[in-house]
PDB file of N, CA and C in Angstrom:
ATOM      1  N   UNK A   1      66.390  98.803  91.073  1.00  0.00           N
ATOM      2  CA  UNK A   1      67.432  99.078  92.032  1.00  0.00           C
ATOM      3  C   UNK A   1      66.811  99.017  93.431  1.00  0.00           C
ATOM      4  N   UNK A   2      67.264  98.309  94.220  1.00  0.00           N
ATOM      5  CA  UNK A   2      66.849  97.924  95.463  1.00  0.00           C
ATOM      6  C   UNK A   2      67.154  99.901  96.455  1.00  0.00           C
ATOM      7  N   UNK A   3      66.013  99.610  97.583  1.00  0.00           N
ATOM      8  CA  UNK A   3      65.451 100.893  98.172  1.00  0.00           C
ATOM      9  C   UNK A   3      66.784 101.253  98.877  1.00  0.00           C
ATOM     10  N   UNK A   4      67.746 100.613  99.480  1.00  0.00           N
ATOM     11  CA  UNK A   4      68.353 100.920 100.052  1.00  0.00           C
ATOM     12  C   UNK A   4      69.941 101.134  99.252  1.00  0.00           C
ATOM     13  N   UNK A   5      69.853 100.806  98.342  1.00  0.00           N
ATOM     14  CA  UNK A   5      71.263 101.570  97.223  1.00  0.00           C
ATOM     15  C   UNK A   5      70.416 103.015  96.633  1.00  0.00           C
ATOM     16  N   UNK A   6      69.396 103.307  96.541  1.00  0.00           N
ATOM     17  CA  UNK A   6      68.914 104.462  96.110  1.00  0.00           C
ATOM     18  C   UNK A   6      68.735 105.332  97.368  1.00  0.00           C
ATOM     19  N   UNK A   7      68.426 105.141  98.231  1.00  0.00           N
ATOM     20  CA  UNK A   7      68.971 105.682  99.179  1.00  0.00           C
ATOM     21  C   UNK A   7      70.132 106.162  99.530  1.00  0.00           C
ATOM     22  N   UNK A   8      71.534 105.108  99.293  1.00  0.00           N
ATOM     23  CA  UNK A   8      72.668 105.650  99.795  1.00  0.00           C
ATOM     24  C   UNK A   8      73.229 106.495  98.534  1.00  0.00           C
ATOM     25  N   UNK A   9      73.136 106.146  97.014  1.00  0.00           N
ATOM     26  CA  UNK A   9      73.667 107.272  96.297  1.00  0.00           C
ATOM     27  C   UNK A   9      72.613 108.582  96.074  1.00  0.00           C
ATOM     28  N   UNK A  10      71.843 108.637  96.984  1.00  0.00           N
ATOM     29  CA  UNK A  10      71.265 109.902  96.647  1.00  0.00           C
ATOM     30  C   UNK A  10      72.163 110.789  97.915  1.00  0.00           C
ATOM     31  N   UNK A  11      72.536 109.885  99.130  1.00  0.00           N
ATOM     32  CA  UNK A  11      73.299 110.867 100.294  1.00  0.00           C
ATOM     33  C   UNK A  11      75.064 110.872  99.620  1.00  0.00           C
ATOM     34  N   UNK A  12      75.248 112.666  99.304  1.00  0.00           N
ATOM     35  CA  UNK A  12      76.270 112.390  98.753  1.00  0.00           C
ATOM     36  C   UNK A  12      77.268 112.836 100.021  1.00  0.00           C
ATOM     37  N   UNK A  13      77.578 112.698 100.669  1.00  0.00           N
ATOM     38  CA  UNK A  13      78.431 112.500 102.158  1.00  0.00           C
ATOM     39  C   UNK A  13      78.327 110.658 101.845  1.00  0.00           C
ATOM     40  N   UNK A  14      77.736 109.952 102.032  1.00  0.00           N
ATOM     41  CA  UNK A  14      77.834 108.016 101.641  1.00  0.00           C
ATOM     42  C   UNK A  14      78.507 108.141 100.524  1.00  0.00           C
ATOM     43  N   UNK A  15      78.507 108.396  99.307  1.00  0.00           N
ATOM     44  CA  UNK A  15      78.696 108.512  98.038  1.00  0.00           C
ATOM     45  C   UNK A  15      80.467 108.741  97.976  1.00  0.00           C
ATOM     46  N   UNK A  16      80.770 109.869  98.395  1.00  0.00           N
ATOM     47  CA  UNK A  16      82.219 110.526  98.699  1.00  0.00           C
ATOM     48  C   UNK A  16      82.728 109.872  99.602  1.00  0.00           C
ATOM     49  N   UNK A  17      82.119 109.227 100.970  1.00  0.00           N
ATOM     50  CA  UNK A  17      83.218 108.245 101.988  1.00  0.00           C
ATOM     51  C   UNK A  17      83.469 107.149 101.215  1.00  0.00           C
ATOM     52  N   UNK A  18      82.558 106.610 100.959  1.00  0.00           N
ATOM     53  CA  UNK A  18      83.041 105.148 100.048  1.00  0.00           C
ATOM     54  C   UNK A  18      83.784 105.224  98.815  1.00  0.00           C
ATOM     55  N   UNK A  19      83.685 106.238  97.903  1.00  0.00           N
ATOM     56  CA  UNK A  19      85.007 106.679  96.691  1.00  0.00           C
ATOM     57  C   UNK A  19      86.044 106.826  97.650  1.00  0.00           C
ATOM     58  N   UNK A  20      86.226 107.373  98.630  1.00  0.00           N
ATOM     59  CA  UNK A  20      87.604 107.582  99.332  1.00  0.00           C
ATOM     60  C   UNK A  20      87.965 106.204 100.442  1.00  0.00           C
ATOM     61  N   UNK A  21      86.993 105.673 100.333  1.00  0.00           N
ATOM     62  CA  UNK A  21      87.407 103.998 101.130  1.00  0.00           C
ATOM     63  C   UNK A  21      88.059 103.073 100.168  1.00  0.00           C
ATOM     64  N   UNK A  22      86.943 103.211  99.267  1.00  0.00           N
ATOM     65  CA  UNK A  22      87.877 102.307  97.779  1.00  0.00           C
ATOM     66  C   UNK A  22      89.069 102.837  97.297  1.00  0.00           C
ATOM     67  N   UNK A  23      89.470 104.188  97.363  1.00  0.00           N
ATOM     68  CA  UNK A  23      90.470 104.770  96.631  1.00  0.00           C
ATOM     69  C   UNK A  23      91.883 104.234  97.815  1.00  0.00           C
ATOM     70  N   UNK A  24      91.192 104.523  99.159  1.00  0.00           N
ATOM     71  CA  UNK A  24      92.756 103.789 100.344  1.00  0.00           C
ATOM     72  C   UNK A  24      92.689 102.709 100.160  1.00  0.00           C
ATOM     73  N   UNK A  25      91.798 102.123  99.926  1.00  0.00           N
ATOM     74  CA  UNK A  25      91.779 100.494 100.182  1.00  0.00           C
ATOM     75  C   UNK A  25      92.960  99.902  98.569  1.00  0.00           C
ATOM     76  N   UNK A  26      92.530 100.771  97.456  1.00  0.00           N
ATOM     77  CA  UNK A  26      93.092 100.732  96.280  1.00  0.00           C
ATOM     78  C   UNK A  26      95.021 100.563  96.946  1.00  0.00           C
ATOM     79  N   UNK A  27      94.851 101.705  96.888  1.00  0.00           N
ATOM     80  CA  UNK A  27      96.134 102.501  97.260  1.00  0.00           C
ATOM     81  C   UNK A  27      96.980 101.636  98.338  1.00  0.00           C
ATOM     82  N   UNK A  28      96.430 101.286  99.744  1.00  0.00           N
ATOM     83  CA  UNK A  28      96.605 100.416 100.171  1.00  0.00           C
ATOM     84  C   UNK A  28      97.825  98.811  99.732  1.00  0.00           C
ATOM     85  N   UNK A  29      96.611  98.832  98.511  1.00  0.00           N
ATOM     86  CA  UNK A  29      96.845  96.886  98.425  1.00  0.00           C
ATOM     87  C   UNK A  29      97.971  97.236  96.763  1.00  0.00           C
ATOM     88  N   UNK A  30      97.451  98.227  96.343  1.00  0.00           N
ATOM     89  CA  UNK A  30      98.466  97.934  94.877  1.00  0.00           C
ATOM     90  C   UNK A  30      99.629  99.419  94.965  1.00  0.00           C
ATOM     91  N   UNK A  31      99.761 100.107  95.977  1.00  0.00           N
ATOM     92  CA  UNK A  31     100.278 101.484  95.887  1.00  0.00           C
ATOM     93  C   UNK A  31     102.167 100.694  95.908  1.00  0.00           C
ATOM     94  N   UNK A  32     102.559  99.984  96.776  1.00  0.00           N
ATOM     95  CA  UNK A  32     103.817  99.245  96.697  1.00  0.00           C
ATOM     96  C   UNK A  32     104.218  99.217  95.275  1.00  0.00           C
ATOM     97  N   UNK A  33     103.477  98.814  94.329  1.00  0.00           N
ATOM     98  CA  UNK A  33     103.999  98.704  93.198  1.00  0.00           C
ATOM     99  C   UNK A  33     104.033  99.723  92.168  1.00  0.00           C
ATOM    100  N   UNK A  34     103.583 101.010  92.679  1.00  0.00           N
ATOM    101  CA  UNK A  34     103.863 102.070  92.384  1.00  0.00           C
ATOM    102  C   UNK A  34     105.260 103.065  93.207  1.00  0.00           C
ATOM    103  N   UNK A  35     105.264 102.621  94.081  1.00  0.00           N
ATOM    104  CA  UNK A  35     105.916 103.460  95.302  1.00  0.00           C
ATOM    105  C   UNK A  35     107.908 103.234  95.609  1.00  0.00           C
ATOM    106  N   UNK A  36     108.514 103.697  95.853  1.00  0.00           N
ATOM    107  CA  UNK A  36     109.763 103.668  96.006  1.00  0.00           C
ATOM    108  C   UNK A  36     110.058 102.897  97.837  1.00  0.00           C
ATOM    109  N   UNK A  37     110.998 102.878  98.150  1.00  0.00           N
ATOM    110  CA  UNK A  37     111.623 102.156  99.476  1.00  0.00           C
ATOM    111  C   UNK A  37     110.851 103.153 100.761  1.00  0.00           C
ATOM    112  N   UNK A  38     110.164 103.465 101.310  1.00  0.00           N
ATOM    113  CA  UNK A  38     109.574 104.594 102.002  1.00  0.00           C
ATOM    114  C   UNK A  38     110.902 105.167 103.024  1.00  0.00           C
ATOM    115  N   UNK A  39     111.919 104.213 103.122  1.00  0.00           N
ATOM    116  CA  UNK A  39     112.527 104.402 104.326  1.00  0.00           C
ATOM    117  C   UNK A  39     114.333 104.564 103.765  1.00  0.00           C
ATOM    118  N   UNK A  40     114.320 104.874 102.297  1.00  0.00           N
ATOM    119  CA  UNK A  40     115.399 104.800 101.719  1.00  0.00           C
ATOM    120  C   UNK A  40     115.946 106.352 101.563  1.00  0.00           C
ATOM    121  N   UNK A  41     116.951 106.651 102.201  1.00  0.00           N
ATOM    122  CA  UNK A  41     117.078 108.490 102.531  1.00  0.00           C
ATOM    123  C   UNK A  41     118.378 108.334 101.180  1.00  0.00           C
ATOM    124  N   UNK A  42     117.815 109.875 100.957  1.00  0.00           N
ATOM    125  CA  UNK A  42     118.970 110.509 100.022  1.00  0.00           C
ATOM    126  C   UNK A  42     119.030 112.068 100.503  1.00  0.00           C
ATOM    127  N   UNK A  43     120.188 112.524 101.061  1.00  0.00           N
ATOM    128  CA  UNK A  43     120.326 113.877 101.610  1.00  0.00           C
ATOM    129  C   UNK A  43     120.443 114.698 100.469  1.00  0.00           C
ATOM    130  N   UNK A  44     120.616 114.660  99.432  1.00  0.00           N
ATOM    131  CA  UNK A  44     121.108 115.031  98.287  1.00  0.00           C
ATOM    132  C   UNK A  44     119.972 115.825  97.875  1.00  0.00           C
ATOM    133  N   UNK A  45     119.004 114.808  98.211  1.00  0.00           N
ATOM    134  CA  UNK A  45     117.061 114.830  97.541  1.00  0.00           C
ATOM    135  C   UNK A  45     116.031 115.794  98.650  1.00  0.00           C
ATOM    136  N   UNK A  46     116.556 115.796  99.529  1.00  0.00           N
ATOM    137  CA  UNK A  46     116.223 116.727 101.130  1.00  0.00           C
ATOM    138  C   UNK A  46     115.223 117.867 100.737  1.00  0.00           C
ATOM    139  N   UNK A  47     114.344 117.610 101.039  1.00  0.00           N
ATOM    140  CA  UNK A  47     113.089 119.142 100.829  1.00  0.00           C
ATOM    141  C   UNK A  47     112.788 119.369  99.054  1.00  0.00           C
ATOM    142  N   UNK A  48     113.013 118.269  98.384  1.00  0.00           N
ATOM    143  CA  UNK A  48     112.364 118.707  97.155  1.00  0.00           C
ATOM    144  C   UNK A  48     111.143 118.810  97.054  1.00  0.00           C
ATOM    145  N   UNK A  49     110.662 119.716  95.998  1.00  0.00           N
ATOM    146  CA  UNK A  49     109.380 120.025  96.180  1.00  0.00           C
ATOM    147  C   UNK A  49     108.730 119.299  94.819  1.00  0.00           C
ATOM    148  N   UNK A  50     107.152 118.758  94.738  1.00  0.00           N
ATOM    149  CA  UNK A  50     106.628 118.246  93.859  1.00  0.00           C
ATOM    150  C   UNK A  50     107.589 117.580  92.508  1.00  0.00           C
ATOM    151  N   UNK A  51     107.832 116.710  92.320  1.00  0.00           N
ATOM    152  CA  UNK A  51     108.240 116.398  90.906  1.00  0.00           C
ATOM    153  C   UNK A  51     107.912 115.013  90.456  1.00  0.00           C
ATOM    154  N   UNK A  52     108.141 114.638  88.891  1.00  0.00           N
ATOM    155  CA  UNK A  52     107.147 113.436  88.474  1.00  0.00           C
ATOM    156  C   UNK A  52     107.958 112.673  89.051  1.00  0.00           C
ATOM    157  N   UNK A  53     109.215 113.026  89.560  1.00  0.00           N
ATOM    158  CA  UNK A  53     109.799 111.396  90.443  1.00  0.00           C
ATOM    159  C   UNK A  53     109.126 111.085  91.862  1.00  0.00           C
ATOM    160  N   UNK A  54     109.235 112.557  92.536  1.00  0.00           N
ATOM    161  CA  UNK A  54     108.358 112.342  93.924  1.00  0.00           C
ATOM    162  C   UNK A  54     107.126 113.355  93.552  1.00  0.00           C
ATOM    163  N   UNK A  55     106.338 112.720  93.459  1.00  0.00           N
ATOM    164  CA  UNK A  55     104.797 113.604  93.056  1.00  0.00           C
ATOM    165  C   UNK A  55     104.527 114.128  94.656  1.00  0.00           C
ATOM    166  N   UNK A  56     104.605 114.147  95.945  1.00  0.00           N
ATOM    167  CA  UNK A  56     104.692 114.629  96.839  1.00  0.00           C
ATOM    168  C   UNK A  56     106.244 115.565  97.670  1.00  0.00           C
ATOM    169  N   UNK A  57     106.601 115.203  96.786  1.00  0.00           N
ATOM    170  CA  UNK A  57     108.233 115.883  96.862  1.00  0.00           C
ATOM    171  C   UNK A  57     108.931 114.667  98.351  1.00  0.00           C
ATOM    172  N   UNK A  58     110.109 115.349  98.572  1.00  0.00           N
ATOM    173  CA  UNK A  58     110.878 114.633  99.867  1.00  0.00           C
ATOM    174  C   UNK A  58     110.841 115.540 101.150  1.00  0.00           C
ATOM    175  N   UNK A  59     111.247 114.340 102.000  1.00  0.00           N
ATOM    176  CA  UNK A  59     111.073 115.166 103.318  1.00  0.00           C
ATOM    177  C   UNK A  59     112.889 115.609 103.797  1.00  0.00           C
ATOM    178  N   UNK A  60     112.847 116.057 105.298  1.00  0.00           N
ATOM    179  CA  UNK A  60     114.571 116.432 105.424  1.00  0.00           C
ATOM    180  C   UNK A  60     115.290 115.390 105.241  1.00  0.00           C
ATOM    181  N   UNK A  61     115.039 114.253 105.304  1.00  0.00           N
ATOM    182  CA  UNK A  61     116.027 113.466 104.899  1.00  0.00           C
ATOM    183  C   UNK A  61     116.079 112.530 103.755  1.00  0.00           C
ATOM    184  N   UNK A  62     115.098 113.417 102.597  1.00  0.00           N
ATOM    185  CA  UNK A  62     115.019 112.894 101.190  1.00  0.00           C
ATOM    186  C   UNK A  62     114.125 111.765 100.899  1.00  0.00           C
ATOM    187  N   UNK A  63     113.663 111.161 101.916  1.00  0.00           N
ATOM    188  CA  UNK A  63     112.409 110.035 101.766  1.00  0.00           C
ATOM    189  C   UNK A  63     111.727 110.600 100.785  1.00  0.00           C
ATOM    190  N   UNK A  64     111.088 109.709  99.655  1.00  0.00           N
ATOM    191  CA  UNK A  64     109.146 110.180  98.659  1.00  0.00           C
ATOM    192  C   UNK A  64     108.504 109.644  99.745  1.00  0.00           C
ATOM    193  N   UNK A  65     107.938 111.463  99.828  1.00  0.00           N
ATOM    194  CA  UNK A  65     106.497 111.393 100.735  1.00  0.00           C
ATOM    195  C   UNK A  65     105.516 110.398 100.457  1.00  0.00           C
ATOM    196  N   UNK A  66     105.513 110.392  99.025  1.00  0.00           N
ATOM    197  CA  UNK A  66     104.493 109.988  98.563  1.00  0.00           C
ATOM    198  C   UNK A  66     104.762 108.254  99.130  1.00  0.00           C
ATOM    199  N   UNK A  67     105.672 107.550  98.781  1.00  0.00           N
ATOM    200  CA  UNK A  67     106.142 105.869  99.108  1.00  0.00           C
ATOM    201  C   UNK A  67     105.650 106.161 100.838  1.00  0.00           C
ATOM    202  N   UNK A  68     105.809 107.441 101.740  1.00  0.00           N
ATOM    203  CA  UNK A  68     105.744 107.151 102.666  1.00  0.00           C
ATOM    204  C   UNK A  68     103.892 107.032 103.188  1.00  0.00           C
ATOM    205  N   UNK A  69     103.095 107.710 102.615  1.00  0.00           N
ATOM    206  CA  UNK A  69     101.990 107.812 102.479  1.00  0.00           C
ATOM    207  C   UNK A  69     101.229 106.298 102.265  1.00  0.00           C
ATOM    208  N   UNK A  70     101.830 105.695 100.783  1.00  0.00           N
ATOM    209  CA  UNK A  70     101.349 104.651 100.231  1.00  0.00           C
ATOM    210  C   UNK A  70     101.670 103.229 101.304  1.00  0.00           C
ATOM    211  N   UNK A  71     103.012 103.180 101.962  1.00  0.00           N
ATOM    212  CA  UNK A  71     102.847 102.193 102.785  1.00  0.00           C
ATOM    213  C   UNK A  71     101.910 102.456 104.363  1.00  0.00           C
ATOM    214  N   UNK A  72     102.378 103.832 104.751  1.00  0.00           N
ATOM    215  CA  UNK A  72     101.285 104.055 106.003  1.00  0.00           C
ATOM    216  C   UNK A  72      99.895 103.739 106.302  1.00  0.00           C
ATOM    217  N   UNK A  73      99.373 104.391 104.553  1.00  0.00           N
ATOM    218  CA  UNK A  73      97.993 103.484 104.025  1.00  0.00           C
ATOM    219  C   UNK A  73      97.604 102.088 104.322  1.00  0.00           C
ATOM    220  N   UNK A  74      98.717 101.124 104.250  1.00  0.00           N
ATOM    221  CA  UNK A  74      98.360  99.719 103.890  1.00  0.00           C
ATOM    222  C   UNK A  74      97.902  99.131 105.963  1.00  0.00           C
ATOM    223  N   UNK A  75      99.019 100.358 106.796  1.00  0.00           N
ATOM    224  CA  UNK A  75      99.265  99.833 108.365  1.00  0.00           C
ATOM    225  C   UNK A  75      98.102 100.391 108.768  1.00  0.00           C
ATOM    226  N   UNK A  76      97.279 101.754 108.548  1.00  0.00           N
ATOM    227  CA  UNK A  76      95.972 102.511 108.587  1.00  0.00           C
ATOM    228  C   UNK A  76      95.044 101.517 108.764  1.00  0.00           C
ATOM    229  N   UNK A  77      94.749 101.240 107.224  1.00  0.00           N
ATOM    230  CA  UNK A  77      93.741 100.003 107.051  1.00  0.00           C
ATOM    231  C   UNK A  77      93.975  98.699 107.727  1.00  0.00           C
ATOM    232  N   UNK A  78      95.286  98.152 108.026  1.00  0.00           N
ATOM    233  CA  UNK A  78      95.156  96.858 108.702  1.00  0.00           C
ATOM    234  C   UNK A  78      94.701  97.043 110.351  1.00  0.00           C
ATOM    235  N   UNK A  79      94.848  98.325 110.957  1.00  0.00           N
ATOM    236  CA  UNK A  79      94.632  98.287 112.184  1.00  0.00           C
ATOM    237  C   UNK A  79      93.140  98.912 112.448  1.00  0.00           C
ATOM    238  N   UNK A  80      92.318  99.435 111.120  1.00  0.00           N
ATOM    239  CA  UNK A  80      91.100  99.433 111.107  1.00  0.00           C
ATOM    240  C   UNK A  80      90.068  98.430 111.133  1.00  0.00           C
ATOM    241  N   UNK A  81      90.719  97.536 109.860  1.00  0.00           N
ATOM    242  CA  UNK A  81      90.438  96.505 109.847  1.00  0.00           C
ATOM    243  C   UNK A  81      90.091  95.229 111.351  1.00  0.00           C
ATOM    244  N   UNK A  82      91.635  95.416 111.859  1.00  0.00           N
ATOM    245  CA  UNK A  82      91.696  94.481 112.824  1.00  0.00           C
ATOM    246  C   UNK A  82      90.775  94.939 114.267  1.00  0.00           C
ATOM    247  N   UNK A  83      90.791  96.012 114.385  1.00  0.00           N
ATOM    248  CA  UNK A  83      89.873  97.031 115.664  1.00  0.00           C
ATOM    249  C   UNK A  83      88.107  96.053 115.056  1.00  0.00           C
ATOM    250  N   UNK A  84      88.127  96.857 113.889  1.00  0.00           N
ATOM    251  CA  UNK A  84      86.554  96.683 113.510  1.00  0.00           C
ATOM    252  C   UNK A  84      86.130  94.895 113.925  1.00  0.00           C
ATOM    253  N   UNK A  85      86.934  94.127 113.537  1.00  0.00           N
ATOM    254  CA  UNK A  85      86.748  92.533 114.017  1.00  0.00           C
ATOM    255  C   UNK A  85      86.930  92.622 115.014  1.00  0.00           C
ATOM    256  N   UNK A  86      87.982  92.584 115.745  1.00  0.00           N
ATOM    257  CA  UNK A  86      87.668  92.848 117.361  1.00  0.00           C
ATOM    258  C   UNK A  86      86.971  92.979 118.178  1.00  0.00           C
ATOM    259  N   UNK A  87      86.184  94.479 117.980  1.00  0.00           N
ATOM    260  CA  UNK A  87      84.802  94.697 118.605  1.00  0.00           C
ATOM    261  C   UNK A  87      83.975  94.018 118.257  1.00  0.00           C
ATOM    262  N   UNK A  88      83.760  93.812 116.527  1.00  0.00           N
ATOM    263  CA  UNK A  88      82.788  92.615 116.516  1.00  0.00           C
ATOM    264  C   UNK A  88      82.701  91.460 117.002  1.00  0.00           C
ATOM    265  N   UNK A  89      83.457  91.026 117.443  1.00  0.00           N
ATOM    266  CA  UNK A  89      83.878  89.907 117.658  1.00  0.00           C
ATOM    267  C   UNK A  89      83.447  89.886 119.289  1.00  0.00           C
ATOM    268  N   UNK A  90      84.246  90.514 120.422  1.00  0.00           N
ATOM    269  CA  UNK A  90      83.897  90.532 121.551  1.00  0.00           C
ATOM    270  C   UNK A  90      81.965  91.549 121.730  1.00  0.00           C
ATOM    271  N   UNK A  91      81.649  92.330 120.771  1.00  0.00           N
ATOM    272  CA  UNK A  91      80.195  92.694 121.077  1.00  0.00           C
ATOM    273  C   UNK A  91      79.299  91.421 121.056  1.00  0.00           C
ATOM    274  N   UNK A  92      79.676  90.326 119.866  1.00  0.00           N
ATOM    275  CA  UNK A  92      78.760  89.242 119.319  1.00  0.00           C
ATOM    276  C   UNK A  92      78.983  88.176 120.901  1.00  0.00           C
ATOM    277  N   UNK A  93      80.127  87.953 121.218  1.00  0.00           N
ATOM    278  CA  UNK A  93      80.754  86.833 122.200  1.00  0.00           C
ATOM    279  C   UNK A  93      80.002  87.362 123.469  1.00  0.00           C
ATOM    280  N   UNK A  94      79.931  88.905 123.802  1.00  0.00           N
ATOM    281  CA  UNK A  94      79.656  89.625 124.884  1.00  0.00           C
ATOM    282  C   UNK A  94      78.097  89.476 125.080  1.00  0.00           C
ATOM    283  N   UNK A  95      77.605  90.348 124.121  1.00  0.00           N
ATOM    284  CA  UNK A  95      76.348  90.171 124.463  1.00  0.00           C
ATOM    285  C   UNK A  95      74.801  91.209 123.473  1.00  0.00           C
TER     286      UNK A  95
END
């Protein structure tokens, strides 16, 4: 095993960011096909709490938290994404 992967899983702060990078990045790209309309209200559904339909329950106007989470995820990462090239991009061009 090369010095520098034994290095990073011995720091478990590296270890835990990257399970939780892969897990948004997961969530991210396949969570849609788990997830309901994020923006589809039912007043009916208003402040429910935890259930296996909304595993995050609804908000006041009945949205799944959870659908709202899973697409926010996907806009998170694209504007991380796009920042991180950016700077790279103008640091490399710059100097």
């Amino acid at each position: 095993m090369p010095k520098l992967l034994r290095r990073f899983l011995r720091n478990p702060g590296a270890v835990v960011g990257l399970v939780l990078l892969l897990a948004l990045a997961f969530l991210a790209l396949f969570g849609p096909l788990f997830a309901q309309d994020p923006l589809e209200q039912n007043l009916l559904q208003r402040l429910k709490p935890p259930s296996p339909e909304h595993p995050l329950g609804t908000d006041q106007l009945g949205r799944d938290v959870w659908s709202r989470v899973v697409h926010g995820a996907r806009i998170s990462l694209a504007v991380g994404f796009g920042v991180v090239f950016l700077a790279s991009f103008l640091g490399t061009a710059v100097g």
